[in-house]
N, C-alpha and C. Protein backbone atom coordinates (compact mmCIF):
# COMPACT_ATOMS: atom_id res chain seq x y z
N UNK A 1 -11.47 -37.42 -24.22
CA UNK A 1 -12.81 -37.45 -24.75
C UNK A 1 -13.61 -36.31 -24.13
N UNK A 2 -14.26 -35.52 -24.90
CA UNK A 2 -15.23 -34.34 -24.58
C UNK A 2 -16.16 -34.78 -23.79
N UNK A 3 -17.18 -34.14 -23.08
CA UNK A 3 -18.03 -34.60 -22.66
C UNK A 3 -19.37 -35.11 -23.55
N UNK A 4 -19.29 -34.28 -24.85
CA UNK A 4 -19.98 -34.49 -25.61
C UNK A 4 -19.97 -35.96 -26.25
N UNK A 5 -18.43 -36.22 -26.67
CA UNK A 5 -18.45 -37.54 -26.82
C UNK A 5 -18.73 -38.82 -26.13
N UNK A 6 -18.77 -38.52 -24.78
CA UNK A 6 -19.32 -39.22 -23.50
C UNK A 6 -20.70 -39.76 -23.74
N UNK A 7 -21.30 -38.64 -23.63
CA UNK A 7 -22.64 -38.42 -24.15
C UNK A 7 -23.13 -39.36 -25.33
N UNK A 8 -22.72 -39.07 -26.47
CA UNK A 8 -23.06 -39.85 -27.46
C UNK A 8 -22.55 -41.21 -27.30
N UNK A 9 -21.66 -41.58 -27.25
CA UNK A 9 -20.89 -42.96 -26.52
C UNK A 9 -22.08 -43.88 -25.84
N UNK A 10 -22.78 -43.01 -24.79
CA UNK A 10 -23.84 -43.76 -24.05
C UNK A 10 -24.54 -43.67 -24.53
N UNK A 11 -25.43 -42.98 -25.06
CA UNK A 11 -26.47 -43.19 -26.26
C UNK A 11 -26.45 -44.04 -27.31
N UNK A 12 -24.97 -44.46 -28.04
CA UNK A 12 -25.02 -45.24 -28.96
C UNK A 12 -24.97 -46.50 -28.26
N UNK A 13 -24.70 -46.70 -26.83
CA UNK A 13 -24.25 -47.87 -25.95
C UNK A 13 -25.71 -48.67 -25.16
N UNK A 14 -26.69 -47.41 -25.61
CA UNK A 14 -28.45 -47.73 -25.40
C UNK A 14 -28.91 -47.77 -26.30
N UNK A 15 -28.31 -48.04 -27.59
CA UNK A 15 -29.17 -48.20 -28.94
C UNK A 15 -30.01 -47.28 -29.33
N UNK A 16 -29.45 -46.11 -29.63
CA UNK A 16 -30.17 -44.65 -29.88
C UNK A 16 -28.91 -44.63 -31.30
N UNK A 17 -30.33 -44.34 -32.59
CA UNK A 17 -29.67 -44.73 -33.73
C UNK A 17 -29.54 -43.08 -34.19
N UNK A 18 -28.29 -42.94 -34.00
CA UNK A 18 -27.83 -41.11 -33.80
C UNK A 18 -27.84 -41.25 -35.45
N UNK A 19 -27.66 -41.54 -36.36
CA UNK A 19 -27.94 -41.27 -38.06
C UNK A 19 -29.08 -41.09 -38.19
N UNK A 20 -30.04 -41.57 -37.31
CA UNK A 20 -31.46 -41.01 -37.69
C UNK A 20 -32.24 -39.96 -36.34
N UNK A 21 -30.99 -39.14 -36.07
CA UNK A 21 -31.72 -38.42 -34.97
C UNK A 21 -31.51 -36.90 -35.71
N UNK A 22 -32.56 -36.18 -35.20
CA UNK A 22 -32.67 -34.79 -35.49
C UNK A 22 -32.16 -33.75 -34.42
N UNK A 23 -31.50 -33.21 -34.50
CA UNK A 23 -31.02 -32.11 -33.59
C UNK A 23 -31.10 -30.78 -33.65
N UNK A 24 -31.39 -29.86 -32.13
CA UNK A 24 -31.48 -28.95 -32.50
C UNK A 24 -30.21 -27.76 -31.86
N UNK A 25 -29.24 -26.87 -32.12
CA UNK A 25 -28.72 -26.62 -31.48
C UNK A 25 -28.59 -24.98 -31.49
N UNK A 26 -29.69 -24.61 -30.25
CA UNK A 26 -29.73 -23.39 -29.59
C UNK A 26 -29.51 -22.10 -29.75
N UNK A 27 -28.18 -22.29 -29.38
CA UNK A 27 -27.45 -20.87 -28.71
C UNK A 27 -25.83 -21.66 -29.77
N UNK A 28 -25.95 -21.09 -31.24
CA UNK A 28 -25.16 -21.79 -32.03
C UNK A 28 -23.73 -21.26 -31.87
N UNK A 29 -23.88 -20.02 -31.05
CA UNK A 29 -21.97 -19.11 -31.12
C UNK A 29 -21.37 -19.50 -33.22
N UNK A 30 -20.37 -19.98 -32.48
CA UNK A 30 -19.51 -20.54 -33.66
C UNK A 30 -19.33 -21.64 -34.42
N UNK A 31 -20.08 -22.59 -33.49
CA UNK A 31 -20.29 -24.49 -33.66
C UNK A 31 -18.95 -24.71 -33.64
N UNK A 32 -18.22 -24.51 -32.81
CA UNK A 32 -16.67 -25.05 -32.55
C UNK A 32 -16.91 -25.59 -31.03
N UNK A 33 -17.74 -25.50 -30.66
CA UNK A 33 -17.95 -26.42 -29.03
C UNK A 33 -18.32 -27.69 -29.58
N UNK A 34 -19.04 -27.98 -28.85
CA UNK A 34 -19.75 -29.56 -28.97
C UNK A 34 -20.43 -29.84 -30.20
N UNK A 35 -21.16 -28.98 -30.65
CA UNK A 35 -21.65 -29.16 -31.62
C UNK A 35 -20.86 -30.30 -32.96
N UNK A 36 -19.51 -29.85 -32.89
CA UNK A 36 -18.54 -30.52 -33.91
C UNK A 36 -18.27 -31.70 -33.48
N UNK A 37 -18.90 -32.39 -32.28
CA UNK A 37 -18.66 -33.69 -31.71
C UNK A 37 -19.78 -34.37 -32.31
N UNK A 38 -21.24 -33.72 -32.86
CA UNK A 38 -22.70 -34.51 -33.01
C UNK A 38 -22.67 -34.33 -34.57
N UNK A 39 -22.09 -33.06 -34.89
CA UNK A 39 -23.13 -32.65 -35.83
C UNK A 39 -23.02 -33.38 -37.40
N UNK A 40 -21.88 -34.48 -37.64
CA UNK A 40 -21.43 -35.47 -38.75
C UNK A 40 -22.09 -36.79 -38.22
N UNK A 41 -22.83 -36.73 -36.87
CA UNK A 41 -23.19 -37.77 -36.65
C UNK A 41 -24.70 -38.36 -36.51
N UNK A 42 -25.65 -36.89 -36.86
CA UNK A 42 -27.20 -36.91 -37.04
C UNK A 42 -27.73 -36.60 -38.24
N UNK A 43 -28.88 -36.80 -38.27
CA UNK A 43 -29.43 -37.02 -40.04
C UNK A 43 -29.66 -35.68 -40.35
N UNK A 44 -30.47 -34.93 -39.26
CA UNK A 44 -30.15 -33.51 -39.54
C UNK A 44 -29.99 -32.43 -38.25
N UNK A 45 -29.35 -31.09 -38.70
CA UNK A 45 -29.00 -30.28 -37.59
C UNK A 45 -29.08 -29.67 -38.22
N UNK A 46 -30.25 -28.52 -37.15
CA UNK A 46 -30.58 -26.73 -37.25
C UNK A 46 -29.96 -26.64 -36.57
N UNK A 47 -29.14 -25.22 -36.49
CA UNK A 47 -28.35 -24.36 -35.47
C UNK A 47 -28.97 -22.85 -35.41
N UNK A 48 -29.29 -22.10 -34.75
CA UNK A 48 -29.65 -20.88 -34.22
C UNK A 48 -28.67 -20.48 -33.22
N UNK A 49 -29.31 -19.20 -33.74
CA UNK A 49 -27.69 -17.44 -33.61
C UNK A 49 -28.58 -16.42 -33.42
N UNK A 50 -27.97 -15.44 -32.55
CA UNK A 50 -28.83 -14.69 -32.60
C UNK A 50 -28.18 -13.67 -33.19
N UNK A 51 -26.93 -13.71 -33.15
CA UNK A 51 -26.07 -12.52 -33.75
C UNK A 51 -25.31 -13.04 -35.30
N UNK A 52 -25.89 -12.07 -35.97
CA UNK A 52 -25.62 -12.27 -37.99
C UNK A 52 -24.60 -12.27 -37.89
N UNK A 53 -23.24 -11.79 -37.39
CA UNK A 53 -21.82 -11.89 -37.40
C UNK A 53 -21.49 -13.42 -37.61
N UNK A 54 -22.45 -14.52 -37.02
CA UNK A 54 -21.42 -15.52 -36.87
C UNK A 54 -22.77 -16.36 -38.66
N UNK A 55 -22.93 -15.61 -38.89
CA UNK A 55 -23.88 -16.53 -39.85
C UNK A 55 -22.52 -17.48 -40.58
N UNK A 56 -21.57 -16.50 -41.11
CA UNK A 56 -20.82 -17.15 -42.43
C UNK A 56 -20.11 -18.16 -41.25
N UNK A 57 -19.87 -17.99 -40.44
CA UNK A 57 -18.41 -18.99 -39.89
C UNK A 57 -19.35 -20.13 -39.48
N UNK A 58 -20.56 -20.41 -39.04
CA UNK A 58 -21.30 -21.34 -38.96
C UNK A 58 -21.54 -21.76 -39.99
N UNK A 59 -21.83 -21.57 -41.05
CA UNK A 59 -22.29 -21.99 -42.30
C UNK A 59 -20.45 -23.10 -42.78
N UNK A 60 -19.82 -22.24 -42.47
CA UNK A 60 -18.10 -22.96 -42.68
C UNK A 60 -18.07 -23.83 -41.68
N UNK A 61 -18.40 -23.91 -40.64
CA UNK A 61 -18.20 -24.72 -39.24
C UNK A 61 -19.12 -26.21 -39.88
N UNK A 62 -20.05 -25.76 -39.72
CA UNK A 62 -21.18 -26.69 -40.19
C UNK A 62 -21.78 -26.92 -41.49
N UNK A 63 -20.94 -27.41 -42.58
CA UNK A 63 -21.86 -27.34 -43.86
C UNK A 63 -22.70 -27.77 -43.65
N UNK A 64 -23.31 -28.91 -43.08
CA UNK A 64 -24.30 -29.68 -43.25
C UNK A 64 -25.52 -29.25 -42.70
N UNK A 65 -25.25 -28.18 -41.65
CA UNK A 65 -26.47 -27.91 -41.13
C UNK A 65 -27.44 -27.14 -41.34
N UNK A 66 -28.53 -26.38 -41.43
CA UNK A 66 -29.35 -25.46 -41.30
C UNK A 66 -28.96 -24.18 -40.50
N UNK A 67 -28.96 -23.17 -40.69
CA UNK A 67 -28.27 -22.03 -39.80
C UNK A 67 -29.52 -21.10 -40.02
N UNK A 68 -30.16 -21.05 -38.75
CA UNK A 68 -30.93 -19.88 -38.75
C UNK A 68 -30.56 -18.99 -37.90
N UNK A 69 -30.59 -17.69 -38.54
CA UNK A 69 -30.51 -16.54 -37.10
C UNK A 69 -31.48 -15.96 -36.78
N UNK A 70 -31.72 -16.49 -35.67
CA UNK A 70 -33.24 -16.16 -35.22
C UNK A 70 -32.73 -15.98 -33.68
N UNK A 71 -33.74 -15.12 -32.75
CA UNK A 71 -33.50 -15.25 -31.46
C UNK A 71 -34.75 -16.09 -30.93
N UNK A 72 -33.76 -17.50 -30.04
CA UNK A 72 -33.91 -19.00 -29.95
C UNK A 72 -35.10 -18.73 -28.50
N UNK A 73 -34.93 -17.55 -27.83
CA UNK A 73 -36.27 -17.80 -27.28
C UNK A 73 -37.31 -17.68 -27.82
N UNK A 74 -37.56 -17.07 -28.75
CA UNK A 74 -38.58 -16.67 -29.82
C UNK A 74 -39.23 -17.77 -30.68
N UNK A 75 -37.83 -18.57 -30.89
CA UNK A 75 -38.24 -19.07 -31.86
C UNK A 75 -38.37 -20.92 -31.44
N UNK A 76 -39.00 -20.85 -29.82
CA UNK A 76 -38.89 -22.14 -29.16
C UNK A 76 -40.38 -21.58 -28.92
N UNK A 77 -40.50 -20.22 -28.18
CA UNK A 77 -42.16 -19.80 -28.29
C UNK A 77 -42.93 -19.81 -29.40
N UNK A 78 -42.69 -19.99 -30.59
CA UNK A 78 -43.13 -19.72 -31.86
C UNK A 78 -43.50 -21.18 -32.15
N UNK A 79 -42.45 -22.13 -32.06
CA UNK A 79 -42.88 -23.64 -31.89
C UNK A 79 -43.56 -24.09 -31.29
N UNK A 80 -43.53 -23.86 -30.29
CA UNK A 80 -44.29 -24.66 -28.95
C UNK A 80 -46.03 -23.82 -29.58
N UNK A 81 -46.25 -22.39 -29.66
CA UNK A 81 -47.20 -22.09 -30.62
C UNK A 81 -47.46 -22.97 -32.01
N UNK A 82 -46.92 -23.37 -32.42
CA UNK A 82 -47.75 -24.01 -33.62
C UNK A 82 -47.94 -25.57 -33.75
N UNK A 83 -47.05 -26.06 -32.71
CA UNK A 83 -47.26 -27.62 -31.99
C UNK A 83 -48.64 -27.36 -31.33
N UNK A 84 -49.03 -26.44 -30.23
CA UNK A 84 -50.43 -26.65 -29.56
C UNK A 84 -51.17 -26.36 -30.62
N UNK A 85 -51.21 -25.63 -31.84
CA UNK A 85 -51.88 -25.63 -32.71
C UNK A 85 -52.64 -26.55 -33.56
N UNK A 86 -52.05 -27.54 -33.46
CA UNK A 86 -51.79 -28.74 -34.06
C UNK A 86 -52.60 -29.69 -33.42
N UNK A 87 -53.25 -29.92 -32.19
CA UNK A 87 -53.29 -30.46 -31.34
C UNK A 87 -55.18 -30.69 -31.27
């Protein structure tokens, strides 16, 4: 078992209803890490890249998810900007 699956294991073992959780995942590489342990198992998943090379193999890795290529510090400052906005 991955660690990832560890992870979720105890979360589903604290009643954390992972079909209705949203995820966000980072620093996306290829989505052949962990990602492929969560990502059939939340209601929805963005993935961020910073490098366009891996757009298509993420998009194949992950149908289900959202694939942005954006660079993820940017685009966590850009959030956190329009959350205090909000406020």
């Amino acid at each position: 078992m991955s660690p990832m699956q560890r992870v979720l294991r105890a979360l589903e073992k604290r009643g954390v209803d992972l079909q209705a959780a949203r995820a966000v995942e980072v620093f996306g590489g290829t989505g052949i890490f962990h990602t492929l342990d969560y990502a059939s198992r939340v209601a929805r998943l963005e993935v961020w890249e910073i490098d366009p090379k891996h757009d298509a193999t993420l998009k194949s890795n992950l149908p289900q998810a959202v694939v942005r290529i954006t660079d993820a510090y940017a685009q966590v400052k850009e959030t956190a900007l329009r959350s205090d906005r909000r406020r």
